[in-house]
N, C-alpha and C. Protein backbone atom coordinates (compact mmCIF):
# COMPACT_ATOMS: atom_id res chain seq x y z
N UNK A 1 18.74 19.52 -13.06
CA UNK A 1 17.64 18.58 -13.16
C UNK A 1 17.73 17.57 -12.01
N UNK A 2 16.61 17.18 -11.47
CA UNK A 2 16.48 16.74 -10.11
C UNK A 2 16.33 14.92 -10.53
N UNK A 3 16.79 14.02 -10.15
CA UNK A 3 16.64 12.91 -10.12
C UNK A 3 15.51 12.28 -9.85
N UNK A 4 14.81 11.59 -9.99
CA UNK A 4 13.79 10.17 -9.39
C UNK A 4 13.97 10.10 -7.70
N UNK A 5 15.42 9.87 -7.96
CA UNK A 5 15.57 9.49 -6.37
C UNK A 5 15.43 10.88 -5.32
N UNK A 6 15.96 11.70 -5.61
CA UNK A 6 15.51 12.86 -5.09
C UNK A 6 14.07 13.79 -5.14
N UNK A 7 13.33 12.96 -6.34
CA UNK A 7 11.74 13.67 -6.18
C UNK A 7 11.33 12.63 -4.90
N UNK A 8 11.80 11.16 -5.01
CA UNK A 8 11.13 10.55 -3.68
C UNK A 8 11.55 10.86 -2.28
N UNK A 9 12.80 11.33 -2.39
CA UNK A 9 13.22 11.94 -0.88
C UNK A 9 12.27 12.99 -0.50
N UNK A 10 11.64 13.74 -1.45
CA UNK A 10 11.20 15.31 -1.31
C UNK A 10 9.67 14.40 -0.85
N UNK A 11 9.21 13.52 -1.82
CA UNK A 11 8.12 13.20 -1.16
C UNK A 11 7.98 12.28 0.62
N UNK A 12 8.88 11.99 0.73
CA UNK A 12 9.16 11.32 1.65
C UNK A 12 9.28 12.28 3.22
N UNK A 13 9.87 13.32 2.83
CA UNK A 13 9.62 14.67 3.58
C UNK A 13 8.43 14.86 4.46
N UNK A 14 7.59 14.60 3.34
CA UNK A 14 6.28 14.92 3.53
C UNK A 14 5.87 14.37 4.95
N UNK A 15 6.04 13.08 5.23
CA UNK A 15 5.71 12.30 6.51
C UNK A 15 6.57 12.89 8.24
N UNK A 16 7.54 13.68 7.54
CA UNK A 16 8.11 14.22 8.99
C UNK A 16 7.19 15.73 9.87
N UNK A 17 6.55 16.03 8.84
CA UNK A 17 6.15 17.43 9.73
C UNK A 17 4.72 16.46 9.74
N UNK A 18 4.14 17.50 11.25
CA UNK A 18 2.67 17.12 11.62
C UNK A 18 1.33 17.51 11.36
N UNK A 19 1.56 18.91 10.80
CA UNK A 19 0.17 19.99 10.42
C UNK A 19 -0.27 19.05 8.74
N UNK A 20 -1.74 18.86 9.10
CA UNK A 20 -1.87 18.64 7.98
C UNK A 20 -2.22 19.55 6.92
N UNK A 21 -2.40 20.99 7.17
CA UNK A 21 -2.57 22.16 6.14
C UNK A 21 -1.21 22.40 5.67
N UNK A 22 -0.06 22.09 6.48
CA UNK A 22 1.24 22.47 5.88
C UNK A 22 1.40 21.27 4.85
N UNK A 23 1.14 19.72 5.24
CA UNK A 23 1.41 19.08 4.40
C UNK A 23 0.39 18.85 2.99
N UNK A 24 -0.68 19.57 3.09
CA UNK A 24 -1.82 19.68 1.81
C UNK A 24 -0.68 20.88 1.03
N UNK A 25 -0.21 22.06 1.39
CA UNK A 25 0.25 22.72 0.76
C UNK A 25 1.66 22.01 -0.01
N UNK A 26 2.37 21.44 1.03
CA UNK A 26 3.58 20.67 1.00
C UNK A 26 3.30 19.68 -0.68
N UNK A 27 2.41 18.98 -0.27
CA UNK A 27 2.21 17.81 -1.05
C UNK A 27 1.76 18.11 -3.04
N UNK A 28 1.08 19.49 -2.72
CA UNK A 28 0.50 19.77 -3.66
C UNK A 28 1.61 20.91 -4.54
N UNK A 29 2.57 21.44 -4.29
CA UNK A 29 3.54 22.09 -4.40
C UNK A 29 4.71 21.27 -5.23
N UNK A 30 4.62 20.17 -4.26
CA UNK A 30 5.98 19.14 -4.68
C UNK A 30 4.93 18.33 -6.20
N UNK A 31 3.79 18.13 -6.15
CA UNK A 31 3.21 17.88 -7.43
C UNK A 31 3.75 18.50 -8.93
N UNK A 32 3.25 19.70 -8.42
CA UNK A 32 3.10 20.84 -9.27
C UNK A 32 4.56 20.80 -9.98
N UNK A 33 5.71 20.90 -8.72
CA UNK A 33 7.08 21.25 -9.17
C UNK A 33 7.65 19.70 -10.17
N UNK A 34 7.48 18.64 -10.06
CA UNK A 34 7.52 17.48 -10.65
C UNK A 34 6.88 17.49 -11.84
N UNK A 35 6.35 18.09 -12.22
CA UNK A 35 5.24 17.59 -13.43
C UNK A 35 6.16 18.91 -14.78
N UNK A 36 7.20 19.25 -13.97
CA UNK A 36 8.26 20.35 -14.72
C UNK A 36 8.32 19.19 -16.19
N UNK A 37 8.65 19.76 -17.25
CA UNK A 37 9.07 19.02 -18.47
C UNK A 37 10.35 18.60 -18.42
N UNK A 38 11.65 19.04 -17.35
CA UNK A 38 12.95 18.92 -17.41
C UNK A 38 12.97 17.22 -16.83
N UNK A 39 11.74 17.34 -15.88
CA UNK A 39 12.21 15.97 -15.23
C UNK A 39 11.71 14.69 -16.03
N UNK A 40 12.48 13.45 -15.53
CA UNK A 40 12.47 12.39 -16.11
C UNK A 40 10.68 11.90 -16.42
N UNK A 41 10.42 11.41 -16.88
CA UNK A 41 9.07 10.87 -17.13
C UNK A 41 8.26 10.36 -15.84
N UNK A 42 9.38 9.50 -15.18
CA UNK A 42 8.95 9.00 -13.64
C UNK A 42 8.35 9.84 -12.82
N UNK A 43 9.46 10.58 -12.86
CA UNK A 43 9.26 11.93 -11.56
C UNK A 43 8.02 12.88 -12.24
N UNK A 44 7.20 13.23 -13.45
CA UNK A 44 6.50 13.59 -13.47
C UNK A 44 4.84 12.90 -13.36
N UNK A 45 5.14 11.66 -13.83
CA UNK A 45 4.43 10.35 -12.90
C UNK A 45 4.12 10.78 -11.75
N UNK A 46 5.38 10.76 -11.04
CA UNK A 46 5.25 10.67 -9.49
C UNK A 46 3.86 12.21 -9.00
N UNK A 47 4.79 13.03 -9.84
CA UNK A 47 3.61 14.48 -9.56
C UNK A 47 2.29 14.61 -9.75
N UNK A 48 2.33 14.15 -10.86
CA UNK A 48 0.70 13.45 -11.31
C UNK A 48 -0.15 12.78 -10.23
N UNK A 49 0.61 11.50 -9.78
CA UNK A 49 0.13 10.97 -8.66
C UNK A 49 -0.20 11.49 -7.15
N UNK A 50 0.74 12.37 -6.73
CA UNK A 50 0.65 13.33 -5.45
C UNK A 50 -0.30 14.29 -5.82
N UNK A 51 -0.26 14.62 -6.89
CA UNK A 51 -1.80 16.01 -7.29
C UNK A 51 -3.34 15.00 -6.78
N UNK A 52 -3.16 13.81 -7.54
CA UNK A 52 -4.56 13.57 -7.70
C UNK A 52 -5.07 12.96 -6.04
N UNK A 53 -3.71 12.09 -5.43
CA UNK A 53 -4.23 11.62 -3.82
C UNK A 53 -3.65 12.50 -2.37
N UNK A 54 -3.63 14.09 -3.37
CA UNK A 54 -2.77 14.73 -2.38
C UNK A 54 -4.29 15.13 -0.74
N UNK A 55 -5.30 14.99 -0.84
CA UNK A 55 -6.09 15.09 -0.27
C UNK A 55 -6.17 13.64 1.08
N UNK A 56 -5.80 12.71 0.09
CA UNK A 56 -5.84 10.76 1.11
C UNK A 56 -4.57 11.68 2.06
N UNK A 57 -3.23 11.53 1.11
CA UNK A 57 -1.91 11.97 1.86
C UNK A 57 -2.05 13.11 3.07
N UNK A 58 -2.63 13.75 2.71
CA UNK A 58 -2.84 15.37 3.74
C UNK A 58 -3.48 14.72 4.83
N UNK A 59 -5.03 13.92 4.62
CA UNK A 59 -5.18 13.04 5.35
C UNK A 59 -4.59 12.47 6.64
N UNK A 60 -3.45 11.64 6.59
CA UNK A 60 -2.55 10.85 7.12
C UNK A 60 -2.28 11.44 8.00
N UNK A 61 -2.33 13.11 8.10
CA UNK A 61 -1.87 13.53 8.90
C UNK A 61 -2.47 14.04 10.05
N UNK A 62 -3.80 13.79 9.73
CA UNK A 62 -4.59 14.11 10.97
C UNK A 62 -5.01 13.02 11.51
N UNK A 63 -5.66 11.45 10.69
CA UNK A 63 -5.86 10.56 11.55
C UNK A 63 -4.45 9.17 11.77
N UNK A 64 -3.70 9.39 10.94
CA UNK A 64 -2.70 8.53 11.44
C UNK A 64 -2.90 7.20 11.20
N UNK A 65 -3.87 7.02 10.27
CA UNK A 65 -3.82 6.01 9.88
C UNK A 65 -4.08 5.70 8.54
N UNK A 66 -3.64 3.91 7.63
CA UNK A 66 -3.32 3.47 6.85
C UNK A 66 -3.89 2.39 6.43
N UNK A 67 -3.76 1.94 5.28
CA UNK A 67 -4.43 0.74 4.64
C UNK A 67 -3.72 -0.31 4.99
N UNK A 68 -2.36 -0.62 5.76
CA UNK A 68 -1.48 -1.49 5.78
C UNK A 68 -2.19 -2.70 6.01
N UNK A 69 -2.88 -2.68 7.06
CA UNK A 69 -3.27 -4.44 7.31
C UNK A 69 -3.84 -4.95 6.53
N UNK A 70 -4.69 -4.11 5.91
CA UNK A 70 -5.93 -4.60 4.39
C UNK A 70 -4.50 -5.24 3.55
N UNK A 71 -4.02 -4.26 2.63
CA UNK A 71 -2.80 -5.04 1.85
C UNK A 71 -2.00 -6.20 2.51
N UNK A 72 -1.52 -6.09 3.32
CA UNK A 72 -1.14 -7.23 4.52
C UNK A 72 -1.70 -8.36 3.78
N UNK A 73 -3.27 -8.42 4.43
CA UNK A 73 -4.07 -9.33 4.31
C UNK A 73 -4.18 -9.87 3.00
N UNK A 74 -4.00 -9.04 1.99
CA UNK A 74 -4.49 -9.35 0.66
C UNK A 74 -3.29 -9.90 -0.16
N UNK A 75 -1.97 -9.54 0.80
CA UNK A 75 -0.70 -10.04 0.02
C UNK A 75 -0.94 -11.33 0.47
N UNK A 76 -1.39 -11.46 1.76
CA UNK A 76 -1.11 -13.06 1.87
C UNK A 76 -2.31 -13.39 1.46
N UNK A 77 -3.07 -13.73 1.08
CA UNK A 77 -4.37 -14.52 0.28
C UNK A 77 -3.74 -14.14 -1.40
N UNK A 78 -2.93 -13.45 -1.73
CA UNK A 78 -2.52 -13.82 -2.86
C UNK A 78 -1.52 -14.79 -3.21
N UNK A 79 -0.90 -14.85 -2.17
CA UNK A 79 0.30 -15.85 -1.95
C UNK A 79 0.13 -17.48 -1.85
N UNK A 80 -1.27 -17.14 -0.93
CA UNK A 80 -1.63 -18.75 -0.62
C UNK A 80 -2.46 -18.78 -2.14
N UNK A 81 -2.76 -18.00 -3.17
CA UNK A 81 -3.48 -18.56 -4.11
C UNK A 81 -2.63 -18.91 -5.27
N UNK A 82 -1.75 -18.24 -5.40
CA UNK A 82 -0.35 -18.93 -5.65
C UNK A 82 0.33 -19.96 -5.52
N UNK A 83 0.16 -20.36 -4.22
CA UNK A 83 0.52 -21.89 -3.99
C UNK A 83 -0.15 -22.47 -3.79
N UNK A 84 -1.59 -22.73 -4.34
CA UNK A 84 -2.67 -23.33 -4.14
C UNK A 84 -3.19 -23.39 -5.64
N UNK A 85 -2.68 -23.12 -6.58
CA UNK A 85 -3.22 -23.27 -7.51
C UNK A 85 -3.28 -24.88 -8.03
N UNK A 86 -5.01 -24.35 -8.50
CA UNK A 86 -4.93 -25.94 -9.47
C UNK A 86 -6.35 -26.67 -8.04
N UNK A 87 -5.91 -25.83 -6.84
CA UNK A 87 -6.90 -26.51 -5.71
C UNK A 87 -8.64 -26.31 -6.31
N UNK A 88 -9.30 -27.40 -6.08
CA UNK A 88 -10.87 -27.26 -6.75
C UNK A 88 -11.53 -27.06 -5.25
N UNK A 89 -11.13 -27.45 -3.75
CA UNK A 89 -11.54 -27.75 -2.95
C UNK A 89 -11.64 -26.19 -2.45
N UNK A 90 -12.74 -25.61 -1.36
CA UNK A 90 -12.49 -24.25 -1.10
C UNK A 90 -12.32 -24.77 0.48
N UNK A 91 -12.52 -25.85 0.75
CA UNK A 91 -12.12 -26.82 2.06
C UNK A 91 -10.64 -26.45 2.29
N UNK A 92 -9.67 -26.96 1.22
CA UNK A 92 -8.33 -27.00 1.45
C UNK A 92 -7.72 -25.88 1.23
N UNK A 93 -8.40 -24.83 0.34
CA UNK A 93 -8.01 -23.43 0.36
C UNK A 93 -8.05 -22.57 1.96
N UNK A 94 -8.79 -22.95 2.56
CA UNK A 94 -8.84 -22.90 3.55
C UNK A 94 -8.25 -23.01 4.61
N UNK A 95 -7.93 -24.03 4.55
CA UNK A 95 -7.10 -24.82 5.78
C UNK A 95 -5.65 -24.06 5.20
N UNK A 96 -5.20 -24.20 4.02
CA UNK A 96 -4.07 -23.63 3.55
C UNK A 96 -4.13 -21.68 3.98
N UNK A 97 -4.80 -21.40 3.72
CA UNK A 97 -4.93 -20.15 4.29
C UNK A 97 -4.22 -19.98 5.82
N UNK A 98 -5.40 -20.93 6.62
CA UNK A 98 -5.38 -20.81 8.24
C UNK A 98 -3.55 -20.98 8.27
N UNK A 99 -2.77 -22.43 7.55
CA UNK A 99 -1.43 -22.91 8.05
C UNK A 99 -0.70 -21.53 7.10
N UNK A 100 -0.88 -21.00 6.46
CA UNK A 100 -0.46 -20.05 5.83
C UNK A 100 0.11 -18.86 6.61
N UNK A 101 -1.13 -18.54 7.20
CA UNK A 101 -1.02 -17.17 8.53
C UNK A 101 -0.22 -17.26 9.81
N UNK A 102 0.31 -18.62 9.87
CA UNK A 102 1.03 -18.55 10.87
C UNK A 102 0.42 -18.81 12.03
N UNK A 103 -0.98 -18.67 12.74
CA UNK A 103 -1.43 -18.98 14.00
C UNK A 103 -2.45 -19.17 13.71
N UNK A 104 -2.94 -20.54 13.61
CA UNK A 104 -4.22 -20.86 12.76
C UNK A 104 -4.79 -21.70 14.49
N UNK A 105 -5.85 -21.23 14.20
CA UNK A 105 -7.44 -21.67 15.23
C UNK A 105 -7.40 -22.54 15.49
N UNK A 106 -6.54 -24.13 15.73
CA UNK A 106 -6.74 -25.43 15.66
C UNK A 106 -8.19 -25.82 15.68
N UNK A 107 -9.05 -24.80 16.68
CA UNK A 107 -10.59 -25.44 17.11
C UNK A 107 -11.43 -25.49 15.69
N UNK A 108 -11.44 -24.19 14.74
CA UNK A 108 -11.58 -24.05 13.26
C UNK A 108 -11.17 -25.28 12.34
N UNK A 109 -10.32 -26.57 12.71
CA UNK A 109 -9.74 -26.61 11.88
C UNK A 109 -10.75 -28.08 12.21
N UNK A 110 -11.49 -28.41 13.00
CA UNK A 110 -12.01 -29.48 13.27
C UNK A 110 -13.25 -29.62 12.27
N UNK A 111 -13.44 -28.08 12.14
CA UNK A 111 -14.89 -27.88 11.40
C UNK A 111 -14.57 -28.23 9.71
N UNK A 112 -13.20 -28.37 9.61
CA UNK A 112 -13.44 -28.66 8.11
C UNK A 112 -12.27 -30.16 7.84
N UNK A 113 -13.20 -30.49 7.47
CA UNK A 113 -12.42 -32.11 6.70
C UNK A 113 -12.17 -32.68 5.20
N UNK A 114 -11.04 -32.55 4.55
CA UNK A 114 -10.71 -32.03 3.25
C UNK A 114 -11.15 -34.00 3.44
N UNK A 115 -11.40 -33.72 1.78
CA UNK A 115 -11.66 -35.26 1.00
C UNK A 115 -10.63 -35.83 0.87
């Protein structure tokens, strides 16, 4: 019986070869074999999950690209709303945003004047 940690190595595989018909077959295979009854609950999780976005994943491999900056973006506007809670102003949400990101517009920052 195959571990958790070893169904994610197998998926992890997946990102080293370049054909994306090898990795549609690849991806959808390693599904199939996960969703076994021997394995842990996780790891058939995990198979479940590679069946249903094995098409996004196969994907990846022809245009090479990812959602990263979107999440990026959205981790940090969750962060600053986090430490902004309780703010009524969408002025100072703001400005907290801009000092948030690290390289904020100074010229932007003229345009808004918190109460």
């Amino acid at each position: 019986m195959a571990t958790v940690w070893q169904a994610k190595a197998a998926a992890r595989e997946l990102y080293a070869h370049a054909d994306a018909d090898f990795a549609l077959e690849w991806v959808t295979q390693l599904g199939r074999d996960l969703q076994d009854a021997d394995y842990p609950i996780e790891a058939r999780s995990l198979g479940r999950t590679l069946i249903r976005w094995q098409r996004q994943i196969a994907a990846w491999h022809e245009a090479h690209v990812t959602n990263g900056p979107t999440e990026a973006v959205n981790t940090l506007i969750k962060r600053v709303k986090r430490a902004a809670f309780g703010f009524t102003s969408f002025r100072n949400y703001r400005i907290r945003s801009l000092l948030y990101a690290g390289k904020p517009n100074w010229d932007l920052l003229a345009t808004v004047t918190p109460r």
